[in-house]
C-alpha atoms as a PDB file:
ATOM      1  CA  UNK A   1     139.148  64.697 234.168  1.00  0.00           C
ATOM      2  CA  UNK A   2     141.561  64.628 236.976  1.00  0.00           C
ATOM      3  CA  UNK A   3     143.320  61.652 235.748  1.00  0.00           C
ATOM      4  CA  UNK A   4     145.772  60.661 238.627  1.00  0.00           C
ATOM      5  CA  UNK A   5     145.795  64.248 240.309  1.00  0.00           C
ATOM      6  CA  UNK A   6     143.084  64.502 243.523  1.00  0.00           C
ATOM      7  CA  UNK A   7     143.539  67.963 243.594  1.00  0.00           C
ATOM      8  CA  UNK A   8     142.561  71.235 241.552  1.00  0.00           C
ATOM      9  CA  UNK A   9     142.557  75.052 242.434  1.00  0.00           C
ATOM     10  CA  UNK A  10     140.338  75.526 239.882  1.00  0.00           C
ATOM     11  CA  UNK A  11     137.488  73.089 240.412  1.00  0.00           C
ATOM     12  CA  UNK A  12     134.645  74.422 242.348  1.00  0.00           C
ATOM     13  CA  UNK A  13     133.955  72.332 244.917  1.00  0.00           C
ATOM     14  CA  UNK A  14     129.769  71.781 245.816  1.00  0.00           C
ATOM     15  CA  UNK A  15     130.352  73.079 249.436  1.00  0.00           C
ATOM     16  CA  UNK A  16     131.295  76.663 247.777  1.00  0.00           C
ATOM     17  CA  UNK A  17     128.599  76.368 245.502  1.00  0.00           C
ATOM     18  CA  UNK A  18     125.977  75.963 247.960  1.00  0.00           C
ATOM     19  CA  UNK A  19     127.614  78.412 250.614  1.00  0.00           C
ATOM     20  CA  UNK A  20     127.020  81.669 247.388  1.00  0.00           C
ATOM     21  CA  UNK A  21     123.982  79.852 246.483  1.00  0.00           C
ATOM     22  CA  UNK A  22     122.141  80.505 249.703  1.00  0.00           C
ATOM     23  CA  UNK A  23     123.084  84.108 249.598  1.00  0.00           C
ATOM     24  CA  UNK A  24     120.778  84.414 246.599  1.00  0.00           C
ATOM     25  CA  UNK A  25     117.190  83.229 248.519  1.00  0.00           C
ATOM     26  CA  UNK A  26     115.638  84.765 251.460  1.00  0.00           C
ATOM     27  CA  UNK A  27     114.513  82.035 253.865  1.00  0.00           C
ATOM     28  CA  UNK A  28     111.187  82.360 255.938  1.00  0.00           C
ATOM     29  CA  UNK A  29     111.726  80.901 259.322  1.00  0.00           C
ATOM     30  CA  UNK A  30     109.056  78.276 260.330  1.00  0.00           C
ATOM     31  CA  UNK A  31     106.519  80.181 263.340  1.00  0.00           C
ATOM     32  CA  UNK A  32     105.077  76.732 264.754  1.00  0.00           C
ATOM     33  CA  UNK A  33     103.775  73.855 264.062  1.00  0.00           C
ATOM     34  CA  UNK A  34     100.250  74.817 263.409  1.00  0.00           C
ATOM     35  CA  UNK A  35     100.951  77.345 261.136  1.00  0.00           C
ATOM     36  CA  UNK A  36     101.672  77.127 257.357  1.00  0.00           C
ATOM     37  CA  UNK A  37     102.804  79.470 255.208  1.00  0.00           C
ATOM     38  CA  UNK A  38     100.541  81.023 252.415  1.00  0.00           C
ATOM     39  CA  UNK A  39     101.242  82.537 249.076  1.00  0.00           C
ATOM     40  CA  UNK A  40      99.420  86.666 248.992  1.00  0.00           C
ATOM     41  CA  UNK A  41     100.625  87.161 244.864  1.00  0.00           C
ATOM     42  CA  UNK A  42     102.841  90.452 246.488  1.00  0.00           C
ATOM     43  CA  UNK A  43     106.025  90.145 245.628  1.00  0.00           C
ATOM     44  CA  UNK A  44     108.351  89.944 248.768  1.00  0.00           C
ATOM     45  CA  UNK A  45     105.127  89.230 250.724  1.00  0.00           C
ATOM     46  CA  UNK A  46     103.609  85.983 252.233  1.00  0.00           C
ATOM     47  CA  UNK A  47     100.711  84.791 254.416  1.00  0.00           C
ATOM     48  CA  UNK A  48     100.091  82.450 256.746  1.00  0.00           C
ATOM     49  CA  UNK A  49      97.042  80.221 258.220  1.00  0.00           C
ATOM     50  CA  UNK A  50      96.619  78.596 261.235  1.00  0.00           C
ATOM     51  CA  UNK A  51      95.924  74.693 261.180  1.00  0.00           C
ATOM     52  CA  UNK A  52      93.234  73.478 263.865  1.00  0.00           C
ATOM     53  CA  UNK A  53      94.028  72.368 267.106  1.00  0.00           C
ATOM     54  CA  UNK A  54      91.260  70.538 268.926  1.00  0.00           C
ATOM     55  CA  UNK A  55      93.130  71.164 272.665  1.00  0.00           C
ATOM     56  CA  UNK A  56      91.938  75.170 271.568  1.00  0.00           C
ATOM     57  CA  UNK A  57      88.530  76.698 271.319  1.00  0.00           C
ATOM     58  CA  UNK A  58      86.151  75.928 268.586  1.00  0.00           C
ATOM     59  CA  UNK A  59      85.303  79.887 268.071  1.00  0.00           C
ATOM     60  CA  UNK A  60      88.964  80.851 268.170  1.00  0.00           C
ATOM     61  CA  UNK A  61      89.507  78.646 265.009  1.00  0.00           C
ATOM     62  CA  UNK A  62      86.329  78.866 263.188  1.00  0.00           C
ATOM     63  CA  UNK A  63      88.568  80.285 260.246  1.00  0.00           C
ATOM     64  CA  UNK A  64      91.880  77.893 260.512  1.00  0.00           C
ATOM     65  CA  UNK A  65      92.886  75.045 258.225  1.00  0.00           C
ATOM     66  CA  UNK A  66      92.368  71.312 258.883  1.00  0.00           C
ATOM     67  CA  UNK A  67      94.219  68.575 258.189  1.00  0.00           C
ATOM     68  CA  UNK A  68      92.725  65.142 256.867  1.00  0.00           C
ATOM     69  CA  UNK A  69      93.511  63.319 260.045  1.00  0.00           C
ATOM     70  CA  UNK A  70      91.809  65.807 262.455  1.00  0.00           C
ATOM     71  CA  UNK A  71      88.998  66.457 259.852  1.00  0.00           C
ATOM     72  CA  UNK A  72      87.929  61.998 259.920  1.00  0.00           C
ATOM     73  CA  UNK A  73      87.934  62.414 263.226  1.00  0.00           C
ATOM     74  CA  UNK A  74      85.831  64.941 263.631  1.00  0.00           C
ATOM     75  CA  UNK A  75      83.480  63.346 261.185  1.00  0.00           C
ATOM     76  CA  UNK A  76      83.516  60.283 263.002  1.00  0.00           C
ATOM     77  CA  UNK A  77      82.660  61.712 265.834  1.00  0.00           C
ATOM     78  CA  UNK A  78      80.175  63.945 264.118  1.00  0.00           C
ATOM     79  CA  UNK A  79      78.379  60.404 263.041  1.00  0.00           C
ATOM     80  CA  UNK A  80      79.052  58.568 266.282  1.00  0.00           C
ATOM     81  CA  UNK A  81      77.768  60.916 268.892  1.00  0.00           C
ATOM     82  CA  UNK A  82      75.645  64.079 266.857  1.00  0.00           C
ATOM     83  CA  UNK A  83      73.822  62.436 264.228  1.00  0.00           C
ATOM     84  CA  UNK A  84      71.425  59.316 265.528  1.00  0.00           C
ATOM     85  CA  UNK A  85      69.713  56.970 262.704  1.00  0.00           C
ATOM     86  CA  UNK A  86      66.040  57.345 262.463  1.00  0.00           C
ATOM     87  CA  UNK A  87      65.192  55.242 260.002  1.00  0.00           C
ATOM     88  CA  UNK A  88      66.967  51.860 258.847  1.00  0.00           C
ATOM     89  CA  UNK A  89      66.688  50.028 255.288  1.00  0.00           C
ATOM     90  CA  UNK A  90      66.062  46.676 255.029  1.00  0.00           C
ATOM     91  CA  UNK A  91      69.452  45.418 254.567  1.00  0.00           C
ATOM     92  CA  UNK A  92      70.187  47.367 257.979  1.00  0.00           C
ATOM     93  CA  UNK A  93      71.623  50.495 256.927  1.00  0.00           C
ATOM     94  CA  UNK A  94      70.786  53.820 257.863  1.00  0.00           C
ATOM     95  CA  UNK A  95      68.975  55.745 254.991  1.00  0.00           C
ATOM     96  CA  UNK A  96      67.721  58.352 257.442  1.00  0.00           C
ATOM     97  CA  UNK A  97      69.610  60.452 260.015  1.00  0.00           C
ATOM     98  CA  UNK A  98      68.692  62.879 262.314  1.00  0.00           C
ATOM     99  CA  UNK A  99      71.133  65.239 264.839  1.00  0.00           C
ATOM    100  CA  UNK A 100      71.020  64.722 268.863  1.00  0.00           C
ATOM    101  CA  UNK A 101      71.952  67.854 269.830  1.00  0.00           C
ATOM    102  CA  UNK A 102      69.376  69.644 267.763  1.00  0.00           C
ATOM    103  CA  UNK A 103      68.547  72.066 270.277  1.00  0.00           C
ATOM    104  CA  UNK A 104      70.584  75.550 269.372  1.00  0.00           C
ATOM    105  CA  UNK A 105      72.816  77.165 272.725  1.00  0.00           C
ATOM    106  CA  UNK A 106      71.809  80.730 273.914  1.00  0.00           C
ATOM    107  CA  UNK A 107      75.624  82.382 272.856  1.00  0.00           C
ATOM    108  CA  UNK A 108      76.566  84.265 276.044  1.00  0.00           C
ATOM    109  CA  UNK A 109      76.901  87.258 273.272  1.00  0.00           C
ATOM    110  CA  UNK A 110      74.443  89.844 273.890  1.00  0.00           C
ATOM    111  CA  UNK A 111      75.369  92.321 271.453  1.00  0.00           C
ATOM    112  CA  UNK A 112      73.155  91.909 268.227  1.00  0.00           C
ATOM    113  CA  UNK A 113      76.092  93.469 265.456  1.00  0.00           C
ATOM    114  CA  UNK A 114      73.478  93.234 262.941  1.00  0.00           C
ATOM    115  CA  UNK A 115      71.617  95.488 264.503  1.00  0.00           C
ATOM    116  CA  UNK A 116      74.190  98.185 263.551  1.00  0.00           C
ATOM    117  CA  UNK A 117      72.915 100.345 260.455  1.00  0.00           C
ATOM    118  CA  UNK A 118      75.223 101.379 257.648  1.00  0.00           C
ATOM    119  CA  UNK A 119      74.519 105.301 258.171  1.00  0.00           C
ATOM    120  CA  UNK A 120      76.099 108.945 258.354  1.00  0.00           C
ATOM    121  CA  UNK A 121      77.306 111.832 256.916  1.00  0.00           C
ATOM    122  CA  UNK A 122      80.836 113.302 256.081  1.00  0.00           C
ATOM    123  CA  UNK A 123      79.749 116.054 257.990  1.00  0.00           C
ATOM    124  CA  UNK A 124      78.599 113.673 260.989  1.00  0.00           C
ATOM    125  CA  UNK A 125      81.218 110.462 260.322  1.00  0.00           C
ATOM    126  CA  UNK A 126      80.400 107.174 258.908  1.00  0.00           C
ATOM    127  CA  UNK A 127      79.206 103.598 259.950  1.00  0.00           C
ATOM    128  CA  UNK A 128      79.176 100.745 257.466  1.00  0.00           C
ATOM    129  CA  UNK A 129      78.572  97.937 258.916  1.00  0.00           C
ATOM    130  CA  UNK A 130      80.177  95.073 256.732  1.00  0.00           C
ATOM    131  CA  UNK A 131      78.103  92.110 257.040  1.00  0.00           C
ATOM    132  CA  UNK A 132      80.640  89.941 258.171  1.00  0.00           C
ATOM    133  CA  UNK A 133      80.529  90.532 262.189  1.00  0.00           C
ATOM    134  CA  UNK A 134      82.542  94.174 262.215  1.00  0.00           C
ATOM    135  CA  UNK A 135      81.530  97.396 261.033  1.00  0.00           C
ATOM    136  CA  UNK A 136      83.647 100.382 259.796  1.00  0.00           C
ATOM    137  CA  UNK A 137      83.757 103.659 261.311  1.00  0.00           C
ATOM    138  CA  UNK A 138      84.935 106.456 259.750  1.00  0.00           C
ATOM    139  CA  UNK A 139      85.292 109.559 262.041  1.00  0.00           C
ATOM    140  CA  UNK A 140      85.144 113.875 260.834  1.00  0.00           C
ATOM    141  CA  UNK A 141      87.638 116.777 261.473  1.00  0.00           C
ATOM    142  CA  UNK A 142      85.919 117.635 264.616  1.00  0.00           C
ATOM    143  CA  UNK A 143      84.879 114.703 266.517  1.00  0.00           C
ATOM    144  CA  UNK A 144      86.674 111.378 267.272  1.00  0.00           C
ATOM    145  CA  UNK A 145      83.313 109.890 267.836  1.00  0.00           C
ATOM    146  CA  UNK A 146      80.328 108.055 265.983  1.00  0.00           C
ATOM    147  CA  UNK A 147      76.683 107.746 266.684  1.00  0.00           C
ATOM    148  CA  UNK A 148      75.208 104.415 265.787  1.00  0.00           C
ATOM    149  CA  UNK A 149      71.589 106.391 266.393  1.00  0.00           C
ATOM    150  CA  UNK A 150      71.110 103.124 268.513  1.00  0.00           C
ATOM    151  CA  UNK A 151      70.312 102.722 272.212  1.00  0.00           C
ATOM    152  CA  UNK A 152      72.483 100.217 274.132  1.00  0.00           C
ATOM    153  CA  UNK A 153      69.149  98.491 274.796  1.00  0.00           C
ATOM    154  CA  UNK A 154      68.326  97.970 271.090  1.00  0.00           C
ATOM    155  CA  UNK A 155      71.798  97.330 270.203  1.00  0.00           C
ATOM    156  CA  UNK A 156      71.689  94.437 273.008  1.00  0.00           C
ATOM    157  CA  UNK A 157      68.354  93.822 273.774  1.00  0.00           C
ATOM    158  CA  UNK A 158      69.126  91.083 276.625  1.00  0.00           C
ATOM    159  CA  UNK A 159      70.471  92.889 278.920  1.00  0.00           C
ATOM    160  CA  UNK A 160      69.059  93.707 282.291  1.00  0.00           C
ATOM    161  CA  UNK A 161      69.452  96.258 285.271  1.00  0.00           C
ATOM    162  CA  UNK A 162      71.096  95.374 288.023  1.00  0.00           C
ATOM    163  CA  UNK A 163      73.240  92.520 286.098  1.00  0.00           C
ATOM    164  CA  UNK A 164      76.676  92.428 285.752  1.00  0.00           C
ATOM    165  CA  UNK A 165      78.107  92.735 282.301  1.00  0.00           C
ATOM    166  CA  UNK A 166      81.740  92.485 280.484  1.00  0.00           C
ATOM    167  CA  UNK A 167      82.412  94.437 277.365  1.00  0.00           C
ATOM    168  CA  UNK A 168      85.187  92.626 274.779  1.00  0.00           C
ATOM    169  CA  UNK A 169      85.958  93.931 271.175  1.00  0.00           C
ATOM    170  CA  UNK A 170      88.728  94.141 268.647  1.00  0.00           C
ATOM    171  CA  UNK A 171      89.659  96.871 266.527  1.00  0.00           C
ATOM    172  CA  UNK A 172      92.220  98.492 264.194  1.00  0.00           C
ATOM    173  CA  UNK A 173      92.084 101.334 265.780  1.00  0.00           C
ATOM    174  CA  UNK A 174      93.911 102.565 268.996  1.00  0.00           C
ATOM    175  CA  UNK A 175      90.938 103.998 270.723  1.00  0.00           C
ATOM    176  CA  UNK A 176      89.631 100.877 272.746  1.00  0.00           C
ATOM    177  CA  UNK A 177      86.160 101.882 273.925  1.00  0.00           C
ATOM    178  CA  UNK A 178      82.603 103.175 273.299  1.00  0.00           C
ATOM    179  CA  UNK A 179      80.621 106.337 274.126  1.00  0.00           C
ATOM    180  CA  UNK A 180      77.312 105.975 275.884  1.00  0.00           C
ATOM    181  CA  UNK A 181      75.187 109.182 275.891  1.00  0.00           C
ATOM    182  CA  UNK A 182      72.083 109.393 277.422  1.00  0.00           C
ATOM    183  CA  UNK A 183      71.469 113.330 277.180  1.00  0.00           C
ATOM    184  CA  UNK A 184      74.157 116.408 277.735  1.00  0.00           C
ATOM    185  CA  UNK A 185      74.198 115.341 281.581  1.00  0.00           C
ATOM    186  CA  UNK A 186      73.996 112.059 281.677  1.00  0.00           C
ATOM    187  CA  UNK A 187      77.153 109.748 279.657  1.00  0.00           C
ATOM    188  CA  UNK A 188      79.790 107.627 280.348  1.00  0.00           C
ATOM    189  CA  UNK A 189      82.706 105.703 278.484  1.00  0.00           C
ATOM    190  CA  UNK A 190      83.034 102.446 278.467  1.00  0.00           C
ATOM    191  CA  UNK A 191      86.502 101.224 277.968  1.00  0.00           C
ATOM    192  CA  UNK A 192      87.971  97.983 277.435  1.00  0.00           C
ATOM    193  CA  UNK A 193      90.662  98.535 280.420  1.00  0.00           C
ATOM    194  CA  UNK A 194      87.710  98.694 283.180  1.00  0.00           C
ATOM    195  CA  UNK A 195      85.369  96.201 280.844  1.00  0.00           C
ATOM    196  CA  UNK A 196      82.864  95.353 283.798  1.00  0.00           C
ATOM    197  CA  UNK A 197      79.849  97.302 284.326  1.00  0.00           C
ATOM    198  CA  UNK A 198      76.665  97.112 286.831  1.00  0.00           C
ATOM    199  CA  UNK A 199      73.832  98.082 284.416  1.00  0.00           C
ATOM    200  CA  UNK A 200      71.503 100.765 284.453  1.00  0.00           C
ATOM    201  CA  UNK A 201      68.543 102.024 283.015  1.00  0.00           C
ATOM    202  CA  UNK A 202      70.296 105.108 282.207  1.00  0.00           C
ATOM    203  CA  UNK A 203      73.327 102.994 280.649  1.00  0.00           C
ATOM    204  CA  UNK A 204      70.266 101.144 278.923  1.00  0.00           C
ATOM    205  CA  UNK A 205      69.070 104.349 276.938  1.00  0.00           C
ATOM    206  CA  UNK A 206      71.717 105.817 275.669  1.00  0.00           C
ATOM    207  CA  UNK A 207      72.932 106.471 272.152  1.00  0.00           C
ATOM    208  CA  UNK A 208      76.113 104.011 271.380  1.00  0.00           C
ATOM    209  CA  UNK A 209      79.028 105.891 270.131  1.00  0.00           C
ATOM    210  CA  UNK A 210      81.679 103.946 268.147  1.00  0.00           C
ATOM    211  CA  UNK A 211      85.478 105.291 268.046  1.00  0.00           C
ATOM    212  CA  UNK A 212      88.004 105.007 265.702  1.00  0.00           C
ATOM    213  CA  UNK A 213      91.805 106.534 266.199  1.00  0.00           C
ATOM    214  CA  UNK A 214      91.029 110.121 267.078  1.00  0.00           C
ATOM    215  CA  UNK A 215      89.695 112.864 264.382  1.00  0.00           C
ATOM    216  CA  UNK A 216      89.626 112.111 260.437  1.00  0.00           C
ATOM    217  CA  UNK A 217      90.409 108.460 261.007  1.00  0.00           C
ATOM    218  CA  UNK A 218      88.822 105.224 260.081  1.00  0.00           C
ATOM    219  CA  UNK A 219      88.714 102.182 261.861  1.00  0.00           C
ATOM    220  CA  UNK A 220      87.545  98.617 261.583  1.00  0.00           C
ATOM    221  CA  UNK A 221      85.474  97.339 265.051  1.00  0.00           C
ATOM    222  CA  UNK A 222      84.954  93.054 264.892  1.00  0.00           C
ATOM    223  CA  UNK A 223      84.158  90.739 267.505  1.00  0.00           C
ATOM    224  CA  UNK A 224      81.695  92.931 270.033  1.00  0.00           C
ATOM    225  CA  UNK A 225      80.635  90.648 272.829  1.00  0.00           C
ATOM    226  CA  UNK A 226      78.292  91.971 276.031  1.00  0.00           C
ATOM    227  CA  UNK A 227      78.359  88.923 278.262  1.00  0.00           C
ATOM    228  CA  UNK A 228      77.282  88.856 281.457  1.00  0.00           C
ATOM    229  CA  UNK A 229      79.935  88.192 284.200  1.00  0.00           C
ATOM    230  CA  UNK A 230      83.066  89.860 285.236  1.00  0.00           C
ATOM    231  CA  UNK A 231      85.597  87.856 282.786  1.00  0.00           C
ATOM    232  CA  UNK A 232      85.193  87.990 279.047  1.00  0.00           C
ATOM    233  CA  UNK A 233      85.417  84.981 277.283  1.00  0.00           C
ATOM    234  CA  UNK A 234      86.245  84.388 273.743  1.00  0.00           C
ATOM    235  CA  UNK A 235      84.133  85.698 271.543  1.00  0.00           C
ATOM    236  CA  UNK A 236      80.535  83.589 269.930  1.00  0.00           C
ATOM    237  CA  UNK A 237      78.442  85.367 267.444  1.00  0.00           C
ATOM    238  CA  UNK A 238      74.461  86.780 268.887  1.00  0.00           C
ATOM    239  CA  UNK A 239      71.758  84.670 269.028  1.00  0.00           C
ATOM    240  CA  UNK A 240      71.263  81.030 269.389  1.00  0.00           C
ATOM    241  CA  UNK A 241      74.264  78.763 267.740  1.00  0.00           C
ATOM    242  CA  UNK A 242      74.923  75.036 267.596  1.00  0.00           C
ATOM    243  CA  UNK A 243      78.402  73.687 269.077  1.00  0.00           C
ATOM    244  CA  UNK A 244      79.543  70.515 268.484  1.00  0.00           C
ATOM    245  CA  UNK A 245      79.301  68.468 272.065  1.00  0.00           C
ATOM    246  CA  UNK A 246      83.299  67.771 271.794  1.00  0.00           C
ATOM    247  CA  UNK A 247      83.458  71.999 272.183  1.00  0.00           C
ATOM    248  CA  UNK A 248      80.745  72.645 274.584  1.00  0.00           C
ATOM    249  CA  UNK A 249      82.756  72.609 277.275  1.00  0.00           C
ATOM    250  CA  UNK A 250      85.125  74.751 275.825  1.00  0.00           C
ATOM    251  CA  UNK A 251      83.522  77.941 274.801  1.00  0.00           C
ATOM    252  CA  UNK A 252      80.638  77.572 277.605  1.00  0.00           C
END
């Protein structure tokens, strides 16, 4: 104890201890608001996942966390406007319910991924296609390129000549387009920079070539989208798909 004295050289004082005390922890600054930060089990390394937004697209954030306010919302509205009752129980309850906007939308996507074979030789490169929307490519010593053995008209069977028709993808890699060959004469690239393209019959039968980052490289290819237009829009899988009404508007 101090006793009468107030003062001490030798008493450390809880401001020091603090001040050496945050020497010893990194600190992760926050990134936003919609973003929390996630534990990866690598030391010195951490993750992060988004949190929904409804003012953003629906497709955007199919993959993004939800917090309990947003999610009784949704399910309210889910109940209020997309399910109707069809059947009511005597004490005037619904027992049976069945969904308004049944009918499935047309995704603007034209490009049928599935449709991509796992297939290829060392000696000719590699596509695995990984069941999740993207497929791997894996290219040889010689050739930067891929075949798919596909046709552009089999890989998207909905597109038309004469049309107008925007090409969108992702990948890891840093090549950023496809190889259309037709025969030794007759091929084109299709690059993300000029995206747009009138269509052709020729265009329609050739062989799809995937890229990855040169020779002896592998890359991963997600998110293909042929959509007809002149502006690419963000990205729906093929086929027909439900949206909520409260997102039609959105990704339409």
């Amino acid at each position: 104890t101090l006793g009468n004295s107030t003062s001490d050289t030798s008493l450390p004082m809880v401001g020091g201890v603090n001040t050496k005390l945050a020497t010893k922890q990194d600190e992760i600054p926050a990134k936003n608001t919609n973003t929390v930060l996630t534990y990866t089990g690598v030391a010195g390394t951490v993750g992060e996942k988004g949190i929904y937004d409804d003012t953003g697209t629906y497709a955007a954030q199919a993959d993004n966390l939800i917090d309990a306010g947003t999610f009784n919302a949704a399910l309210k509205n889910g109940l209020d406007n997309e399910f109707v009752c069809a059947g009511y129980a005597d004490t005037g309850e619904c027992w049976l319910w069945s969904v308004d906007n049944d009918a499935p939308t047309r995704s603007p996507n034209l490009f049928d991924i599935s449709k991509v074979p796992t297939r290829g030789l060392p000696s000719r490169g590699t596509i695995v296609n990984n069941g999740d929307g993207s497929i791997t490519v894996t290219t040889t010593p010689t050739n930067g390129a891929v075949t798919s053995d596909k046709t552009l008209s089999q890989l998207a069977p909905g597109l038309e000549v004469g049309k107008t028709y925007t090409l969108s993808f992702k990948t890891t890699g840093t090549d950023r387009h496809i190889y259309l060959r037709k025969d030794a004469s007759n091929s084109t690239t299709w690059h993300l920079i000029s995206p747009t393209r009138t269509m052709t019959q020729d265009l329609l039968d050739s062989t799809v070539y995937f890229y990855a980052s040169g020779v002896s490289t592998t890359a991963t290819i997600s998110d293909i989208q042929i959509e007809e237009g002149t502006t690419a829009t963000p990205y729906v899988p093929y086929g027909n798909v439900y949206i909520p009404q409260n997102q039609s508007a959105q990704n339409q």
